[in-house]
Structure formats: C-alpha cells, structure tokens
Protein backbone atom coordinates (compact mmCIF):
# COMPACT_ATOMS: atom_id res chain seq x y z
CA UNK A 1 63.20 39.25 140.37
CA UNK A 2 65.76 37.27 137.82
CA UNK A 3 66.54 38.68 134.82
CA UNK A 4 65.85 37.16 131.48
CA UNK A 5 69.21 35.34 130.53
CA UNK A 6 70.37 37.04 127.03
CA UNK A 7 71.31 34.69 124.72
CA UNK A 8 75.03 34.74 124.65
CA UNK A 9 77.42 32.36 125.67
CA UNK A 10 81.45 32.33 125.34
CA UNK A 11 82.23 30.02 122.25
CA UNK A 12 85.13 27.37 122.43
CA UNK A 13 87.66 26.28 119.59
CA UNK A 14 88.61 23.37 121.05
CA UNK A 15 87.66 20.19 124.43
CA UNK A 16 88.57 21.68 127.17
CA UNK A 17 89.46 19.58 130.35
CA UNK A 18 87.06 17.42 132.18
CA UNK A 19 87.13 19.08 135.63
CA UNK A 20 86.57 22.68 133.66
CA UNK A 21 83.32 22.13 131.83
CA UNK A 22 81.31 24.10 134.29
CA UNK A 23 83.46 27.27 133.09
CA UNK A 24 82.76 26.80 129.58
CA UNK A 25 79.36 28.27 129.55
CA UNK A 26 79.04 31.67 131.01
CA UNK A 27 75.74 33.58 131.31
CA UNK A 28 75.13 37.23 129.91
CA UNK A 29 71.99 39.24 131.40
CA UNK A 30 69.72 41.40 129.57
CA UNK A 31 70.25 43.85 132.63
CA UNK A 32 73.67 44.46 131.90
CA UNK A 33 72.36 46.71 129.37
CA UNK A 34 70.53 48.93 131.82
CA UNK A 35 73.59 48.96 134.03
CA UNK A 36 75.36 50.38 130.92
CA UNK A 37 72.77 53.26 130.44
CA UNK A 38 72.90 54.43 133.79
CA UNK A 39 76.15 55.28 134.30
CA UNK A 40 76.08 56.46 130.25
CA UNK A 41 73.12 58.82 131.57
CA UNK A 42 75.42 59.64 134.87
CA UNK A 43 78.88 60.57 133.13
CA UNK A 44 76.90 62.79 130.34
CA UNK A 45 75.30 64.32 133.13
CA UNK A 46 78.34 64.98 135.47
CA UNK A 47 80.05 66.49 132.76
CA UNK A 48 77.11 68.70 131.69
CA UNK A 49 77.14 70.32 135.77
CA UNK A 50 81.26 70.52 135.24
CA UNK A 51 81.67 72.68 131.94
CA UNK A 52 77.86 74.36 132.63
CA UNK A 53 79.37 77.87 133.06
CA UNK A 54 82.29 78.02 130.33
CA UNK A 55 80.62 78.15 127.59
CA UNK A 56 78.72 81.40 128.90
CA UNK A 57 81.11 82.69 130.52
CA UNK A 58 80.27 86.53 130.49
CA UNK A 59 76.51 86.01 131.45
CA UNK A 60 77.26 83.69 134.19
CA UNK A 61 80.18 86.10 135.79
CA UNK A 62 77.44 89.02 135.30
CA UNK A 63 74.47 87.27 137.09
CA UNK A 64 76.73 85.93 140.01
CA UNK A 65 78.27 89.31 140.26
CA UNK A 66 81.92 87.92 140.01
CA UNK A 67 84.73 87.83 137.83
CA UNK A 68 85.27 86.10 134.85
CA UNK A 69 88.02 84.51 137.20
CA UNK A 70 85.92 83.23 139.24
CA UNK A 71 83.35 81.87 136.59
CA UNK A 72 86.71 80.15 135.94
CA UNK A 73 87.24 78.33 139.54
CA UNK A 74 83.48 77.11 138.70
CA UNK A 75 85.05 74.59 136.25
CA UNK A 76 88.59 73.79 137.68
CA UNK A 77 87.16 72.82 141.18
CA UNK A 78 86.44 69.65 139.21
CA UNK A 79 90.24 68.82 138.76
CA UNK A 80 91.13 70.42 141.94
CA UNK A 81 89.33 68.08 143.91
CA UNK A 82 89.52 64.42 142.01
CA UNK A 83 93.20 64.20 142.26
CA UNK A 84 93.10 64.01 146.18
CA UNK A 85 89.72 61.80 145.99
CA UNK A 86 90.61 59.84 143.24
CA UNK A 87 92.41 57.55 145.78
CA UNK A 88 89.79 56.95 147.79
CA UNK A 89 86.89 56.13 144.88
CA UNK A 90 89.85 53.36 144.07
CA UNK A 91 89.50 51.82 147.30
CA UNK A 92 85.94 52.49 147.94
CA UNK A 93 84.87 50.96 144.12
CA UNK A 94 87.20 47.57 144.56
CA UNK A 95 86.15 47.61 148.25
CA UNK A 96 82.38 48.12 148.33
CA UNK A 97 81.53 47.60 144.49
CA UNK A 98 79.90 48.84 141.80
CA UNK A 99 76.24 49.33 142.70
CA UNK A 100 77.38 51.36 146.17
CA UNK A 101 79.47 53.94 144.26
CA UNK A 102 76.84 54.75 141.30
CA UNK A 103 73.92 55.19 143.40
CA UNK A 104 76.75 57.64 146.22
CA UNK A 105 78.03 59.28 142.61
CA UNK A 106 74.48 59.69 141.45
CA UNK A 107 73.33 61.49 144.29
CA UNK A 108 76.00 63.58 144.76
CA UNK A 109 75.75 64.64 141.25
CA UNK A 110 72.02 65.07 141.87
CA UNK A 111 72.06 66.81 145.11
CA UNK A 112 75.16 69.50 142.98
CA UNK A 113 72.49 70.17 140.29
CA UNK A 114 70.09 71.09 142.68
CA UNK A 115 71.94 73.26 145.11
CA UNK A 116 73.39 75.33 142.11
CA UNK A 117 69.45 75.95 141.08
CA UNK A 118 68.34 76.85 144.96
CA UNK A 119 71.75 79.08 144.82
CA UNK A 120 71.24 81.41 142.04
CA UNK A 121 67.14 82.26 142.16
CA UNK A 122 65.72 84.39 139.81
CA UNK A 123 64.04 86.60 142.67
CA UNK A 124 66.16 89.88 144.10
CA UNK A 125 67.64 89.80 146.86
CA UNK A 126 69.86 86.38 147.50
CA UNK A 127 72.79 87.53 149.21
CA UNK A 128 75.40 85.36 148.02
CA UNK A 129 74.86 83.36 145.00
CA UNK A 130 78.06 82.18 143.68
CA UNK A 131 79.59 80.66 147.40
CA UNK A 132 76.44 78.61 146.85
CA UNK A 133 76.50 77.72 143.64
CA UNK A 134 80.30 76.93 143.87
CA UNK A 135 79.52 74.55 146.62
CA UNK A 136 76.83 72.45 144.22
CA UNK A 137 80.00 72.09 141.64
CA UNK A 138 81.64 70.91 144.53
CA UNK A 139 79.35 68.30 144.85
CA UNK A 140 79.73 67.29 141.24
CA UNK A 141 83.04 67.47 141.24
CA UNK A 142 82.81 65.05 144.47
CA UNK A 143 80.92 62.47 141.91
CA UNK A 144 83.30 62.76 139.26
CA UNK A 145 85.32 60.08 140.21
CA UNK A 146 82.96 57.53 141.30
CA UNK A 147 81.22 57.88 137.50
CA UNK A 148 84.84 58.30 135.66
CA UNK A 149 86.40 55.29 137.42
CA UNK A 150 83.68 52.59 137.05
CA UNK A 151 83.29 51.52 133.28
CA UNK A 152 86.55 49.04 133.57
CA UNK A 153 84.48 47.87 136.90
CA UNK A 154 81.31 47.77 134.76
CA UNK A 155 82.41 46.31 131.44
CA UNK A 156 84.43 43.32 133.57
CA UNK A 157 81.57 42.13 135.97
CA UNK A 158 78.86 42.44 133.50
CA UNK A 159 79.87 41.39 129.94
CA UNK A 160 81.64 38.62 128.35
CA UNK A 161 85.16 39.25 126.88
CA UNK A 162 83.99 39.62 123.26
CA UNK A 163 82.02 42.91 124.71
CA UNK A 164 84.04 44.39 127.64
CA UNK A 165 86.17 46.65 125.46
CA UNK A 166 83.14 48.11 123.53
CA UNK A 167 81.32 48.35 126.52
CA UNK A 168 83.97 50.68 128.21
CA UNK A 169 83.92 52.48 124.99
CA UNK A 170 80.61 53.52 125.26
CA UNK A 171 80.61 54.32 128.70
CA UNK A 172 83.99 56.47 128.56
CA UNK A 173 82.98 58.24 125.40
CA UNK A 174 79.36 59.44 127.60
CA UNK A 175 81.98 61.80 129.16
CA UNK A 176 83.14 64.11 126.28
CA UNK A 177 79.40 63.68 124.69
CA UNK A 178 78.46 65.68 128.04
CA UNK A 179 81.27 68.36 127.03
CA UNK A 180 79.87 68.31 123.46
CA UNK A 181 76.28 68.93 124.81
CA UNK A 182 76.98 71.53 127.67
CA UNK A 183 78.68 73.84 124.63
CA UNK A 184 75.90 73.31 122.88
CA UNK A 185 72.82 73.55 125.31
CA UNK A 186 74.18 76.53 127.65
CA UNK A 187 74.62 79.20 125.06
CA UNK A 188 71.22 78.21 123.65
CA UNK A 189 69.43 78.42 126.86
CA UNK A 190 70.88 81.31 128.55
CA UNK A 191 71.24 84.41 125.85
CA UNK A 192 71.08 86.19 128.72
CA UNK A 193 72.12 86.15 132.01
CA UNK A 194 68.98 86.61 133.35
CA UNK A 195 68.20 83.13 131.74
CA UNK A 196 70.78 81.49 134.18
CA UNK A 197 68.55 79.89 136.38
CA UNK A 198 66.49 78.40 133.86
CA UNK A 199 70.05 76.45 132.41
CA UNK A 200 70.76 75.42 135.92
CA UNK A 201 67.43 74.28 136.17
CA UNK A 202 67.84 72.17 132.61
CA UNK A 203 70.45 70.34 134.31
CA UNK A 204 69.25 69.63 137.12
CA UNK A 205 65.91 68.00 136.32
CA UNK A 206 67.99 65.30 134.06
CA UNK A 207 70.72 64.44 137.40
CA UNK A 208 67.54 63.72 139.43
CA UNK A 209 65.99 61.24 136.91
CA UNK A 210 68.90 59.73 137.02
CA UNK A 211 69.61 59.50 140.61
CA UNK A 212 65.92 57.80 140.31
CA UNK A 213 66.98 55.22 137.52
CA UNK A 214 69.84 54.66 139.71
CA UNK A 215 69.10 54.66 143.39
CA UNK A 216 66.06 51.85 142.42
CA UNK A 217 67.27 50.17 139.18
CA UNK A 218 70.72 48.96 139.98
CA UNK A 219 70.14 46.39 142.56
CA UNK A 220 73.24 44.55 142.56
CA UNK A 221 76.73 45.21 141.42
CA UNK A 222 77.36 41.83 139.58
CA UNK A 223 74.84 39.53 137.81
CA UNK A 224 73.90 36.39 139.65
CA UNK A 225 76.54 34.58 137.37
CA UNK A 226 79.69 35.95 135.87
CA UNK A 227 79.83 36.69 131.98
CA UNK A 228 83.70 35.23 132.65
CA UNK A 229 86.96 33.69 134.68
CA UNK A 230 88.39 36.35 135.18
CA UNK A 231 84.89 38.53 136.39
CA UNK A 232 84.72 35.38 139.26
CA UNK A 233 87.96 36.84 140.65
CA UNK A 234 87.54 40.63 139.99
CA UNK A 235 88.30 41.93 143.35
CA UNK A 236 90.84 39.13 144.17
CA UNK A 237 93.46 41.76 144.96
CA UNK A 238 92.91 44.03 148.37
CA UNK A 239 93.24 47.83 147.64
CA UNK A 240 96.91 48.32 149.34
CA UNK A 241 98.21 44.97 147.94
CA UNK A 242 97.01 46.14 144.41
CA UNK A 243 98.82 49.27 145.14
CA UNK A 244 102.17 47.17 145.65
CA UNK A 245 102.17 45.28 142.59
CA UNK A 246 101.38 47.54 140.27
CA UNK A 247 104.58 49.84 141.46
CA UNK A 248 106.12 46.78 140.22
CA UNK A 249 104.72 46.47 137.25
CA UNK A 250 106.99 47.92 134.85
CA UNK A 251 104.83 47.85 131.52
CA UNK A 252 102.03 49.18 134.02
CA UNK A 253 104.05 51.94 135.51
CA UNK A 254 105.13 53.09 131.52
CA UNK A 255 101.63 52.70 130.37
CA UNK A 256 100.76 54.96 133.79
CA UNK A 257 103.46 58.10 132.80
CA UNK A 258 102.53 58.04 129.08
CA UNK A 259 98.84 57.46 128.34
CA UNK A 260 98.86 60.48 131.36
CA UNK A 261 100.85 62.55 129.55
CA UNK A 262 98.41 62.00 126.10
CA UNK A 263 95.47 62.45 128.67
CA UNK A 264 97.35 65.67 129.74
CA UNK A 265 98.08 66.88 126.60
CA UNK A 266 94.41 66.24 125.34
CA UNK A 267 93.32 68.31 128.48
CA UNK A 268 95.20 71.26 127.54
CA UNK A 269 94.21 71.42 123.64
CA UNK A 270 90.72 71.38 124.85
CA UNK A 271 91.17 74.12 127.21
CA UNK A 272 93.86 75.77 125.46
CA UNK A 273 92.38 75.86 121.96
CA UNK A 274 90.07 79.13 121.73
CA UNK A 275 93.00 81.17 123.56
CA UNK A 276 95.41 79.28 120.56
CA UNK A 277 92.94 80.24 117.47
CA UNK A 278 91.90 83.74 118.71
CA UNK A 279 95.89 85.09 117.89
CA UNK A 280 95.50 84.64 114.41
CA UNK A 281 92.11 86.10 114.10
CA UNK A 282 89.36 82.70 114.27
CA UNK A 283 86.46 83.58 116.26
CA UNK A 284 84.79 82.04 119.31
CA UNK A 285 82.48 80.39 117.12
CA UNK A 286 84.96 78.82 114.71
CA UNK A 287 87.13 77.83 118.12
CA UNK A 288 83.72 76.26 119.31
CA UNK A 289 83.12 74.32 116.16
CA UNK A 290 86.87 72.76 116.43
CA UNK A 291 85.64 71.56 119.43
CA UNK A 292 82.83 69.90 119.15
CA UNK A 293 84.35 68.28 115.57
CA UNK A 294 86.93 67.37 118.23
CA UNK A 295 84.82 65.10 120.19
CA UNK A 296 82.30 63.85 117.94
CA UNK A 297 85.26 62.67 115.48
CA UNK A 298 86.50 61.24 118.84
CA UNK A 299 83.31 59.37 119.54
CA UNK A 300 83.22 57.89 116.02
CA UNK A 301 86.79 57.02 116.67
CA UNK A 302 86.25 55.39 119.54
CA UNK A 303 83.45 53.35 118.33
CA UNK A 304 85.17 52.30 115.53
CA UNK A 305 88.26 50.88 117.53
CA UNK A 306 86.13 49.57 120.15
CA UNK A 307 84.25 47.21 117.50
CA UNK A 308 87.53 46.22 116.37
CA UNK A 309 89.77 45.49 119.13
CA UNK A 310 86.32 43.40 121.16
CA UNK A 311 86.97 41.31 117.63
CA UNK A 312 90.97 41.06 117.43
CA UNK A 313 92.14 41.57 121.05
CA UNK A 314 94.88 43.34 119.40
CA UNK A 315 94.91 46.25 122.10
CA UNK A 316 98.63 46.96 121.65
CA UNK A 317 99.06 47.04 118.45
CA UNK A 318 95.44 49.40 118.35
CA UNK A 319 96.89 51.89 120.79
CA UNK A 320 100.53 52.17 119.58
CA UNK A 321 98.95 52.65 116.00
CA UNK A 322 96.82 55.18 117.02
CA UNK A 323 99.22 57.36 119.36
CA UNK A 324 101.56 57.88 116.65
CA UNK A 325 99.16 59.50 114.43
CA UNK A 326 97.67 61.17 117.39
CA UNK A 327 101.17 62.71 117.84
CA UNK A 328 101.31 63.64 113.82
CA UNK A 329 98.06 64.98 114.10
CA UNK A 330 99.30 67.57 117.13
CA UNK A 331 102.40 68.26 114.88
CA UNK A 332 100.19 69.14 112.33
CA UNK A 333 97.85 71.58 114.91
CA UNK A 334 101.03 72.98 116.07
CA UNK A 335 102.17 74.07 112.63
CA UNK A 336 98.32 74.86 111.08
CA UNK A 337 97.51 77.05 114.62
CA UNK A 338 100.08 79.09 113.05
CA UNK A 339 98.52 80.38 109.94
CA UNK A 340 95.86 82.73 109.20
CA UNK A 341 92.70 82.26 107.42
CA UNK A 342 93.24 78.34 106.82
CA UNK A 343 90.12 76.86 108.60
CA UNK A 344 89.45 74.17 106.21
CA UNK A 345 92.95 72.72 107.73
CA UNK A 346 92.36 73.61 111.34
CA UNK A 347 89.15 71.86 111.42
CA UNK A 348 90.45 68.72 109.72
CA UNK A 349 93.66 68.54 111.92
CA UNK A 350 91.17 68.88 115.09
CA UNK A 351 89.44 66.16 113.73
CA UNK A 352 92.00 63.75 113.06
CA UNK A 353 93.47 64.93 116.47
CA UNK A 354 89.87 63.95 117.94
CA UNK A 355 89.69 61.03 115.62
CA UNK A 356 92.96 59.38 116.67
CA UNK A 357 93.67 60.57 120.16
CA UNK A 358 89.90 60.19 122.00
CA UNK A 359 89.56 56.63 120.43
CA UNK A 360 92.47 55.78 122.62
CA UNK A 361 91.14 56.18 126.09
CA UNK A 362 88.41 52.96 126.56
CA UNK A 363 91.21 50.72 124.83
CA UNK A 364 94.19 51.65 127.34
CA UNK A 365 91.66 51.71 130.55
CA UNK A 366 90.97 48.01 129.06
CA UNK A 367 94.91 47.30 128.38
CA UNK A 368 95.39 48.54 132.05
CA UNK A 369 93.52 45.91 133.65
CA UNK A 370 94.62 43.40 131.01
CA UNK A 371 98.44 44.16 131.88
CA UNK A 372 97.57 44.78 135.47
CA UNK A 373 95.72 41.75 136.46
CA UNK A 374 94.32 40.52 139.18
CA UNK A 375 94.68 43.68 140.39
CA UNK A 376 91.14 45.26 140.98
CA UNK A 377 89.71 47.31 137.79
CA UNK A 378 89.14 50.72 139.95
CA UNK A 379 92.80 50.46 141.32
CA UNK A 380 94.25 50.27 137.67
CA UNK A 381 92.33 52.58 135.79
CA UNK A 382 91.94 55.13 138.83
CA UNK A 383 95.98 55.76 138.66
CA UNK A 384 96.08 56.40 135.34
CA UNK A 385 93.04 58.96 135.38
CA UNK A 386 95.04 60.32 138.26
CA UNK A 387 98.25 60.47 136.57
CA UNK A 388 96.36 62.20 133.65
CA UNK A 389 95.01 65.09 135.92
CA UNK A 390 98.40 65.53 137.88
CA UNK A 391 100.04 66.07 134.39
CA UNK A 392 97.07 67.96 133.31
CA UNK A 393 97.99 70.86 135.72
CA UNK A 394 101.60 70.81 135.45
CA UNK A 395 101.51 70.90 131.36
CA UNK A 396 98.65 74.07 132.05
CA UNK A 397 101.00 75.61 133.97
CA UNK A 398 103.91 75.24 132.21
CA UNK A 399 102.31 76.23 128.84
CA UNK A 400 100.70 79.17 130.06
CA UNK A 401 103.75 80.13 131.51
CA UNK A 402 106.12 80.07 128.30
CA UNK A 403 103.27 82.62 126.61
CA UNK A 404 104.61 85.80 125.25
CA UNK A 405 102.61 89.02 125.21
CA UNK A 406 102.32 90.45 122.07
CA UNK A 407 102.41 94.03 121.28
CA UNK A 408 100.86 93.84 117.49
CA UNK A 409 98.36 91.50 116.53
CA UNK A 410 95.70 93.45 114.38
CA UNK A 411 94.19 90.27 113.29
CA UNK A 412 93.43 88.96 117.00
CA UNK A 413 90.22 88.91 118.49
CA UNK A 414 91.39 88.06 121.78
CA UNK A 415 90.49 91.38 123.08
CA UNK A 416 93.23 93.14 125.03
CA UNK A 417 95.54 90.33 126.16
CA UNK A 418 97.35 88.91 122.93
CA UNK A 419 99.44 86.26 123.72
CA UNK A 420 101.60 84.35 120.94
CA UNK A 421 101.56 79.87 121.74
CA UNK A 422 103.77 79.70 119.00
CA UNK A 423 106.49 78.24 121.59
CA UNK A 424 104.20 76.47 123.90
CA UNK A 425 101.62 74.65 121.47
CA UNK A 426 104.98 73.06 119.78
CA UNK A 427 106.15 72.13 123.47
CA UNK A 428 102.86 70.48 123.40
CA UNK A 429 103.52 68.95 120.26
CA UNK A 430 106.91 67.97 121.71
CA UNK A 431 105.83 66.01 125.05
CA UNK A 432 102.98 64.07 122.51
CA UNK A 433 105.43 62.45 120.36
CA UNK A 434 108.26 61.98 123.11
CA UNK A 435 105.69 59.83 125.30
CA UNK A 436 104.36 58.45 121.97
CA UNK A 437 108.09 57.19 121.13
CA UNK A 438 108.61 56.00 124.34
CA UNK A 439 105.53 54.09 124.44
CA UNK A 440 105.77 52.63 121.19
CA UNK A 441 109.55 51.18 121.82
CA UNK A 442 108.99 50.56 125.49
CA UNK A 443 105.84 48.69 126.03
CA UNK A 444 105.08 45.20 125.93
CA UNK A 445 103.08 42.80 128.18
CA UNK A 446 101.27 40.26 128.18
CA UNK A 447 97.19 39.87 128.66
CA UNK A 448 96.86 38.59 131.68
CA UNK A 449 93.35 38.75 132.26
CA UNK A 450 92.85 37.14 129.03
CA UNK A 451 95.45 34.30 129.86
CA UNK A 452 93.96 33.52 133.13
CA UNK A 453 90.29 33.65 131.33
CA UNK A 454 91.68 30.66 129.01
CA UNK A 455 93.59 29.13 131.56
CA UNK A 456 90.12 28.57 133.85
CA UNK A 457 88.77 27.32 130.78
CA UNK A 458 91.24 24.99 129.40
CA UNK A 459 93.84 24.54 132.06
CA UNK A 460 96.41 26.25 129.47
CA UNK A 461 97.47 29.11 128.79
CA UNK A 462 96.71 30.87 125.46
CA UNK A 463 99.96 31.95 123.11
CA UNK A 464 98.10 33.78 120.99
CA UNK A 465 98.52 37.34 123.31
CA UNK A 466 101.54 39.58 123.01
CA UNK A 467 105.07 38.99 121.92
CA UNK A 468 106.96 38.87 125.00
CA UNK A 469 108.04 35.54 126.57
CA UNK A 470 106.11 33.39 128.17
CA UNK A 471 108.42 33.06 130.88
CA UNK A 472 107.96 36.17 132.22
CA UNK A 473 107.05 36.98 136.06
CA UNK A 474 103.64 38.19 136.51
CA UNK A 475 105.65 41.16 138.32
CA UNK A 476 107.46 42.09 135.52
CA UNK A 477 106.09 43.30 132.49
C-alpha cells in the first residue's frame, strides 16, 4: 500500500536548467518516520542487552556462579566481536540494503534477549548458566553492527538534505540513551540476584516487539521516490571499489585516525570513570550520576547541533568547534579527577565533556559520507566506527597499563586495589587534544554529496561548501 506523501519538497533559489526540472521536486514519505523509530527502538535496545550486567555487577557474578571477571567478558564480547564483523555489515548494508540488515539485526538482537532469559531460569538445577547466557550476548553483540552502521544509510535514502543530519542525530544518540537506561533499569529491577531473571526477562520482551515492528513494518529499504540526487545514486560505488578510494582519500583517511581516536577516548572515560573517581573517595553512586549527566548532556548536545548544522551545512566548522572544547573539557576532567571532595566541578566537567564531545558523533558520520562520496554510506561510516573500537582497545590497554598501585589511599573506596590515573587520565587528556590539533589544522574537503545534489539540480556546482579549491580531484581531499 503507498504511503501518504508528506508535504515536503526541496526548495530552489534560483531556474534551474530545462533538461533538470524533473529533479527539482523530490518526494518525502510519512513512513520515513517509522523507519526512523525502528531502528531508534533497535539501537536503545541493543545497547540495553550489551551493558545489562555492569551495572549489577556483584548480583549477576553471584547468580551465574562466576567471577566478577567474567561478569566482565559479558560486556566486552560486544567489542570483541564487531571489529572483525564490522567489515562484513559494510558490505552486506551497501550490498543488500537497508531493510535486509534491520530485520537480520533485529532478530539477532531478539533471538540474544531471549536465549539469555531461557539461560539463567529461576528454577534449581540448570547446569550451566553463564556459557548460555554468554552465547545470547553473543548474539547481540552479532547485531551491533548492523543497528550501529545504518543511520548514515537511513538518514540518506529516506530524508531530504535539510533533515539527513538531524535524522542521524536521533538515531545515533538512541545508542547512549540505551546505556543511560540499562544503568538505570538493572539496579532497579534486580536488588537481588535472585531478581536476575526477571531483568533479563525486561529486556527481552521489548527486543521481540521490536523484531515484530521490524520484521513486518519495514517493507522496503528506500521510498518509492528519493527525498534527493544524491539518495538516486546511494550505492553507486561497489563495496571493494569504495574500499579503494577512500584509502585515497586523504581528508577521509585524517577524519578516519582522529574522530577514532575521540571515539576511543570517549570509550575509555566511560569505562574508565568509576575506577578514576573511586581514588579520591566519590562513591559508585556519584560515579553513576557523572554518567548518566554524561550522556543526557550529550543527547541535548547532539540535538542542539543537529538542528543547527541540517540549517547551515556548516559541518566543519560545527565539528572543529566542538572538538576543541571537547579536548578543554578532558583537560579540565584530567585536572578536577584529581581533587577531593569537589563534585560540583566533576559533574559539570562530565557534562560539558558529554555536552561537547557526544554531539560530535551524528555530524562526523554525516561529514564522512559528505567528504567520502559516492562511496556507499555503510562503507564510510563503518571504518570509522571500526577505527574507533580498534583504538578503543589499544588506549584501554595502554591506560590500564601505566596505573600505579597505591599503598595509602584512606579516602578510596575502591576496596582493596587502589590504583592512582593520575598519569594515565592526563595521557588521555594528551591523545584528545593532539588528534583535536591535528584535525583542526589538517582537515579540509569539500561536500561532495552536497555538490553533486546541486549539480543534478542545476547542472552547476555550488561554491558555497568548504574553503578548499575547486579544482581539486575528487581523490584528493
């Protein structure tokens, strides 16, 4: 059945040529809007089954009978396993579209939630709970990348350029409101860890919904007209011959190391930051409030500069604005992490650090396609979520590994093993303003995507994009 055709329609300054008029017009649907929701509903879900055990930790470990270790592996299976796959959602997204990878990701993510409930029963008896269990985050963290990697995909085949770049934004930001919820609806529903199987059972009725909404309300992976130009060629480029160009790219390849390393560095303040705050005394609940001002100041953020660049198109000058007072703001953290008894200033720095840094990520997944073009969305905004996990574990690593033990820390609460991240939250600190510096002197492009949208329209090209020359090669940046 056709959808109702929304009322929108791409406005023109100016005649365009004779031959073009066709182009001018380009219909939005009302469906696009359901499209949205679904993989919203998907990525909040996914990352609800990912961080499901963290925040309860100790019950979890003592109803599975394992380790706190272990309870650990229950989490970082996730990143384990979407660096390898991460490839292969790419080519199977730009290859076999949109609607085929949400309804696979949705059922996957489904099919996790369940086999974690059918793996840790409340009834005596179950032999081995936590291989089971651990194989139903395996699942999830099989779906991770087909949800993470399609809101470019999304926002390009079903809206019009003056709503792509909010669109991703509310897609992407779905994500850490997942992380926000799971901190918040685990320790409320399991105060014990007899109460286990009732959480896993809370998640799991929402991924199966979903998987409904999904499997039978997605029926097509692009609207029976494009929003715009550039959405009629969106998979112009084959997989491997996207590959190619963007390793010639040269604004794509520094957009690629740095917005990794800030995806990195955001990875390990999230992870890092109740093992940071313990040292100098903060609790688990003051750690967990930093957190969660953390991402909703990152939502807000992100809304905000959403709104605005759909407006300006100024994505550049958005993201090199914001990275540098992302990179103050971990300065700041570094320095304030330091102190005791100052959490009026550790919960404002986390949420300028949240503010800043989280409001970056839907604008540079759109400025990688823009730059990247006609390269397939998926392609470009899967290697930089790839780059962003690879530098994820070696920034872990090394910053766990430049800990000292302390042997006096009366004010901890960290329990037994006191470390001081004096050195390694201002290497942290370091890395976040080196890659801002070198992004901020080092990257220019041009829009391509928007270029070739005006060209299709007018049969020019439009000057009013970045401020590099116009001469450039499309292959170098």
């Amino acid at each position: 059945m056709e959808d109702d055709v929304d009322g929108t329609s791409s406005e023109v300054p100016r005649e365009p040529n004779e031959e073009l008029k066709k182009l001018l017009q380009f219909k939005v649907y009302k469906r696009r809007w359901f499209v949205l929701l679904v993989l919203c509903l998907l990525n909040c879900s996914n990352a609800t089954i990912w961080l499901t055990f963290a925040p309860v930790a100790d019950q979890s470990a003592q109803y599975l009978k394992v380790s706190l270790d272990d309870i650990n592996w229950l989490s970082l299976v996730y990143m384990i396993v979407a660096i390898p796959l991460s490839f292969g959602t790419t080519w199977l997204l730009d290859t076999f579209g949109l609607r085929i990878t949400l309804i696979l990701g949705s059922w996957l993510n489904m099919f996790g939630a369940v086999l974690r409930f059918l793996g840790a029963p409340s009834r005596e008896g179950f032999i081995v709970p936590y291989p089971v269990v651990m194989l139903g985050q395996t699942f999830g963290a099989l779906a991770q990348p087909l949800i993470i990697f399609t809101p470019t995909k999304m926002a390009a085949l079903w809206f019009p350029d003056n709503q792509r770049a909010t669109a991703n934004m509310i897609t992407s930001m779905s994500n850490p409101l997942g992380v926000l919820l799971a901190n918040i609806i685990s320790p409320w529903v399991a105060q014990t860890s007899a109460q286990i199987p009732n959480l896993l059972l809370v998640y799991a009725i929402p991924a199966c919904i979903i998987c409904f909404l999904a499997t039978l309300g997605i029926r097509s992976s692009a609207p029976p007209t494009p929003p715009s130009a550039s959405a009629e060629s969106s998979d112009l480029e084959p997989f491997v011959q996207g590959i190619k160009l963007l390793l010639k790219n040269k604004a794509y390849l520094i957009l690629l190391l740095c917005f990794g390393s800030g995806i990195a560095v955001f990875t390990c303040f999230s992870t890092l930051l109740e093992q940071i705050l313990c040292v100098q005394g903060y609790t688990n609940d003051f750690a967990g409030l930093c957190g969660a001002l953390f991402i909703v100041f990152g939502i807000v953020g992100a809304g905000a500069l959403g709104l605005y660049v759909d407006k300006t198109k100024k994505f550049i000058e958005a993201i090199k604005i914001n990275m540098s007072f992302s990179a103050l703001a971990c300065i700041a953290f570094a320095v304030v992490s330091l102190m005791r008894q100052q959490k009026a200033a550790v919960a404002a720095v986390c949420s300028l650090f949240g503010f800043f840094g989280f409001s970056i990520y839907p604008v540079a997944m759109e400025l990688s396609v823009e730059c990247s073009y006609p390269v397939g969305e998926a392609t470009s905004a899967g290697l930089i979520f790839i780059s962003g996990q690879i530098q994820s574990v070696l920034y872990i690593i090394l910053l766990q590994a430049l800990t000292v033990r302390l042997t006096d820390s009366p004010q901890s609460t960290c329990g037994d093993a006191v470390l001081s991240w004096k050195v390694p939250t201002l290497v942290m600190a370091g890395l976040c303003t080196l890659f801002t510096c070198c992004f901020v002197l080092l990257f220019h492009t041009r829009y391509r995507r928007l270029e070739a949208e005006e060209q299709a329209t007018y049969g020019t090209r439009s000057i009013n994009n970045s401020a590099t020359d116009e001469h450039t090669p499309i292959l170098d940046s």
